[in-house]
Protein backbone atom coordinates (compact mmCIF):
# COMPACT_ATOMS: atom_id res chain seq x y z
CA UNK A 1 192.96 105.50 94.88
CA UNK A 2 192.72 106.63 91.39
CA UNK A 3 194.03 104.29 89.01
CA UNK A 4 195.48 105.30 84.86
CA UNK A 5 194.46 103.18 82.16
CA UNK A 6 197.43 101.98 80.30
CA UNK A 7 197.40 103.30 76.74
CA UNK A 8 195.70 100.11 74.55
CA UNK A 9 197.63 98.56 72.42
CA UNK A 10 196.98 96.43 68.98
CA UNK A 11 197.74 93.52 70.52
CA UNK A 12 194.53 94.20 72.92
CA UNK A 13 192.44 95.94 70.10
CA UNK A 14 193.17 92.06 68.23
CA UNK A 15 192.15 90.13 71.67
CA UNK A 16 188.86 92.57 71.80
CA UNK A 17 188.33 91.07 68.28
CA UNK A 18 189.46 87.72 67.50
CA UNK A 19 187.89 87.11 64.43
CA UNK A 20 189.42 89.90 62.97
CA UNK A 21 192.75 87.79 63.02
CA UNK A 22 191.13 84.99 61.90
CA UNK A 23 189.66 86.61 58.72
CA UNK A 24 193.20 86.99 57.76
CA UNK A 25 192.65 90.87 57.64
CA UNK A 26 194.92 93.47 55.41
CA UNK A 27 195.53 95.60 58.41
CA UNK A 28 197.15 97.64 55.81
CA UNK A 29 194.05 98.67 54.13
CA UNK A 30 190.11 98.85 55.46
CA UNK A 31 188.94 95.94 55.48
CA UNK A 32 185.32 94.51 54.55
CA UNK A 33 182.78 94.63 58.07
CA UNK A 34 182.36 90.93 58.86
CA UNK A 35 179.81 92.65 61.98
CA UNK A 36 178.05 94.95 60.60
CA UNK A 37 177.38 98.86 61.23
CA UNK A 38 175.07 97.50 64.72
CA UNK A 39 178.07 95.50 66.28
CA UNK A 40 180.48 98.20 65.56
CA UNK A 41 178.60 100.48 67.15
CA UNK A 42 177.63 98.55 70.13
CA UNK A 43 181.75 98.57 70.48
CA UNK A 44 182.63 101.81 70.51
CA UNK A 45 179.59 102.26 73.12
CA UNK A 46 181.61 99.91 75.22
CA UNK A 47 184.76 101.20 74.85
CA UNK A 48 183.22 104.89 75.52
CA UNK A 49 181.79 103.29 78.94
CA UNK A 50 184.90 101.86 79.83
CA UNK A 51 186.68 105.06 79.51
CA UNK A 52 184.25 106.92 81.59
CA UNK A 53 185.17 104.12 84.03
CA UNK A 54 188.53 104.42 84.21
CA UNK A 55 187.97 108.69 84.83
CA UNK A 56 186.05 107.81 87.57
CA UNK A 57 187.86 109.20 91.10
CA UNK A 58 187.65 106.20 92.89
CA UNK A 59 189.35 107.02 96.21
CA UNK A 60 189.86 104.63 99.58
CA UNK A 61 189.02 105.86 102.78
CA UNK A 62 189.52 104.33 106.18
CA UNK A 63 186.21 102.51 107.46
CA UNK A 64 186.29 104.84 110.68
CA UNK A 65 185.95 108.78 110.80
CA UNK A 66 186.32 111.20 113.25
CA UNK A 67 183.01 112.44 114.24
CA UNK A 68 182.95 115.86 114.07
CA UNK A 69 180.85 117.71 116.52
CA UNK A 70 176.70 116.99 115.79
CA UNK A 71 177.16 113.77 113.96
CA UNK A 72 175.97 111.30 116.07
CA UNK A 73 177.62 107.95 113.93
CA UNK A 74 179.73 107.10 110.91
CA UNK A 75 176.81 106.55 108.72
CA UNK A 76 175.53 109.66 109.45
CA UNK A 77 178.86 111.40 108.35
CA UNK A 78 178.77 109.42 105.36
CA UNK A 79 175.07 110.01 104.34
CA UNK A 80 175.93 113.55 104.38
CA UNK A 81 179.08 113.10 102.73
CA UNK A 82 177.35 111.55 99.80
CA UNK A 83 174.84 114.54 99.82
CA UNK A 84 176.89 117.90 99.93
CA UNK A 85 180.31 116.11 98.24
CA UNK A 86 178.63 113.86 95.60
CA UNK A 87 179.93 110.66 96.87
CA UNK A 88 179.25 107.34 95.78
CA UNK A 89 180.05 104.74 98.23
CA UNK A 90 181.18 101.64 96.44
CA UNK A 91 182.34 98.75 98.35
CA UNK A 92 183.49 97.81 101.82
CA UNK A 93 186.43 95.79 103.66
CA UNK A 94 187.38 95.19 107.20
CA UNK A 95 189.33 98.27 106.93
CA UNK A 96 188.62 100.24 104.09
CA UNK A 97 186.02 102.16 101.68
CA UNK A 98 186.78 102.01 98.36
CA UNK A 99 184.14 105.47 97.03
CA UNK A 100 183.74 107.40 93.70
CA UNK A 101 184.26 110.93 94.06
CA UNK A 102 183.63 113.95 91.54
CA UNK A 103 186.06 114.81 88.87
CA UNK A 104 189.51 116.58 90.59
CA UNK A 105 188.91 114.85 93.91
CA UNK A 106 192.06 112.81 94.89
CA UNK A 107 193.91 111.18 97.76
CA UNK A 108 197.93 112.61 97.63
CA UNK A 109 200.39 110.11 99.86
CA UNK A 110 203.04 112.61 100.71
CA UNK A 111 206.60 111.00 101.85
CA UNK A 112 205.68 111.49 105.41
CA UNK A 113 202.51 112.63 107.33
CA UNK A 114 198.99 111.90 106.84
CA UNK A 115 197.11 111.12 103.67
CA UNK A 116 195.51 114.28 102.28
CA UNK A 117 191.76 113.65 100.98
CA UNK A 118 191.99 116.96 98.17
CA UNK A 119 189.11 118.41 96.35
CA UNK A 120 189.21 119.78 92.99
CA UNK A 121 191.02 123.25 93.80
CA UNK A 122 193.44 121.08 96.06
CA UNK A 123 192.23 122.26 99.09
CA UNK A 124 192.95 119.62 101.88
CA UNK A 125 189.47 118.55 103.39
CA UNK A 126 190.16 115.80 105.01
CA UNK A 127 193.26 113.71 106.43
CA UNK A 128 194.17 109.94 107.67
CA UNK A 129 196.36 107.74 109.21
CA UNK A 130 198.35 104.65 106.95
CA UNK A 131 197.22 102.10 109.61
CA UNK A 132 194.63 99.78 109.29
CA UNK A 133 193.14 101.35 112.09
CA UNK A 134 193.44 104.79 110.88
CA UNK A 135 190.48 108.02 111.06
CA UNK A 136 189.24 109.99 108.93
CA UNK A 137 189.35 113.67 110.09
CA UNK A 138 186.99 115.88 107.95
CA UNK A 139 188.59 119.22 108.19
CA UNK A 140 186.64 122.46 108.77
CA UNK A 141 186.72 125.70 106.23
CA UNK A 142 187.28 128.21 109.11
CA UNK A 143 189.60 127.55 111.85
CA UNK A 144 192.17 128.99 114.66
CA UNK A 145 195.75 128.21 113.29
CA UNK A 146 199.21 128.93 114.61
CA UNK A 147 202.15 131.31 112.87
CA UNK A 148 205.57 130.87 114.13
CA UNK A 149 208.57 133.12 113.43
CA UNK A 150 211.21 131.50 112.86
CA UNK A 151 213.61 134.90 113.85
CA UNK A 152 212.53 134.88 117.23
CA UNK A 153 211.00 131.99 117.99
CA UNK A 154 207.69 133.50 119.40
CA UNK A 155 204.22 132.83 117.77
CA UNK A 156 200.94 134.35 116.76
CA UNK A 157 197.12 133.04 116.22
CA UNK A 158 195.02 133.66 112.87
CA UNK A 159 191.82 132.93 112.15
CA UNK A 160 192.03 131.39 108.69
CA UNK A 161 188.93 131.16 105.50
CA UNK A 162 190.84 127.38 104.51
CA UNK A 163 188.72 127.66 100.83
CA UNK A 164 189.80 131.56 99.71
CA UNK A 165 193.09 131.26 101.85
CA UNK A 166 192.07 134.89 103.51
CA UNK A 167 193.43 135.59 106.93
CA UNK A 168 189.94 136.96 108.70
CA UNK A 169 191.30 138.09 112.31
CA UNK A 170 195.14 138.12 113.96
CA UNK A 171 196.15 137.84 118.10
CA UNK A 172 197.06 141.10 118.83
CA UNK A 173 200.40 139.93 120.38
CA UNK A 174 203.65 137.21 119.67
CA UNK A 175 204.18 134.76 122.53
CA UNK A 176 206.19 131.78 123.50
CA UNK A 177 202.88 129.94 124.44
CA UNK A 178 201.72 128.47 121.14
CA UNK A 179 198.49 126.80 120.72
CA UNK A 180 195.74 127.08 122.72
CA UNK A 181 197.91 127.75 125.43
CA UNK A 182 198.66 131.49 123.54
CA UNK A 183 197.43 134.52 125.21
CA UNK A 184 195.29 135.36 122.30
CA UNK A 185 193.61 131.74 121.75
CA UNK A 186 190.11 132.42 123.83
CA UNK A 187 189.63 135.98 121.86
CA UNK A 188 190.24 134.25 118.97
CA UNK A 189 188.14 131.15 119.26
CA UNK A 190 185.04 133.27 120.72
CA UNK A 191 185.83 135.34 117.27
CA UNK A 192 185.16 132.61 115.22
CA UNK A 193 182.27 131.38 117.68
CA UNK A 194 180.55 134.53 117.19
CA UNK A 195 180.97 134.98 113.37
CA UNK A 196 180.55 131.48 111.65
CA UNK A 197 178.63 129.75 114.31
CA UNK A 198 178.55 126.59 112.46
CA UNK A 199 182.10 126.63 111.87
CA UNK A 200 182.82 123.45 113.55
CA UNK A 201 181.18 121.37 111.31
CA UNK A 202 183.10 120.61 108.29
CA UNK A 203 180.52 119.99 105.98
CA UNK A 204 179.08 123.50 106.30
CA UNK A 205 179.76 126.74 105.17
CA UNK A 206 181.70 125.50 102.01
CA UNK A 207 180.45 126.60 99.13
CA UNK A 208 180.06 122.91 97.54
CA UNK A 209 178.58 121.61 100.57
CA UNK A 210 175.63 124.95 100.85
CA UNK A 211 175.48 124.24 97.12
CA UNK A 212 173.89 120.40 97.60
CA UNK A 213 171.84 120.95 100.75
CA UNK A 214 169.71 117.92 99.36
């Protein structure tokens, strides 16, 4: 998960240089360089680096993922994770892999419900369990979702684009039966069969993922 940096304080800028303190500096005023212009600037180089660190979107995932239809292992998912998303996989546990991310990727822990894997426009693509034995579900851009009214209790079908939030195709009638138990679900599903082929494979057909084919 991504983690601040607390805001450094004199007390740490003193422990980064002892011999500051021991030079019985004027903090008051400037005082003389006891490094010289080199060591200075080989400091702020590190404390540049360790900034970029700390920006880094270091984000853990659940060992295990879903595999989505095609894939046929989890290094395979990952491989092409780390192709079309950017992502840097760090370090392993029993349970967990801890991975750097792109800028304005992050992992949100709502109150209840899954954890929600967001990408920089906070688009949900991906979700997982708390337990140690939790999934990773990579989530598709075009999919079949359900519409309830609330009035009367009946429901529709929609075909949804998940990155522009555009409704593509509606069932042509409300029913009781929700899911893919709903009248409509087969003309809908052949729909999207029929129109984004590739549409169950969730790292396809978004525009970052046909952006870094390789």
């Amino acid at each position: 998960m991504k983690t601040g940096k607390p805001k450094r304080t004199r007390r740490d800028a003193d422990d980064l240089f002892p011999d500051l303190q021991q030079s019985g500096v004027n903090r008051a005023s400037r005082p003389d360089n006891p490094f010289g212009t080199e060591t200075l600037q080989r400091a702020a180089r590190t404390d540049r680096d360790e900034a970029s660190l700390w920006k880094d979107n270091l984000i853990t995932l659940p060992m295990a993922i879903e595999l989505p239809p095609g894939y046929k292992s989890v290094s395979h998912v990952r491989d092409v994770m780390a192709r079309v998303w950017r992502v840097k996989w760090l370090r392993e546990t029993s349970n967990e892999v801890v991975a750097d991310f792109p800028e304005g990727w992050s992992a949100v822990r709502p109150k209840s419900g899954p954890v929600e894997l967001r990408d920089p426009a906070g688009i949900v693509r991906g979700v997982h369990g708390w337990a140690e034995d939790a999934e990773l579900r990579i989530l598709p851009r075009y999919r079949v979702e359900s519409q309830e009214n609330s009035s009367s209790g009946l429901g529709s079908l929609l075909v949804r684009d998940r990155e522009t939030g555009q409704i593509l195709e509606r069932s042509s009638q409300w029913s009781a039966q929700t899911g893919t138990h709903h009248p409509d679900w087969a003309r809908l599903s052949a729909w999207l069969d029929s129109h984004y082929p590739l549409h169950r494979d969730p790292l396809r057909l978004w525009t970052d993922c046909e952006s870094n084919p390789g």
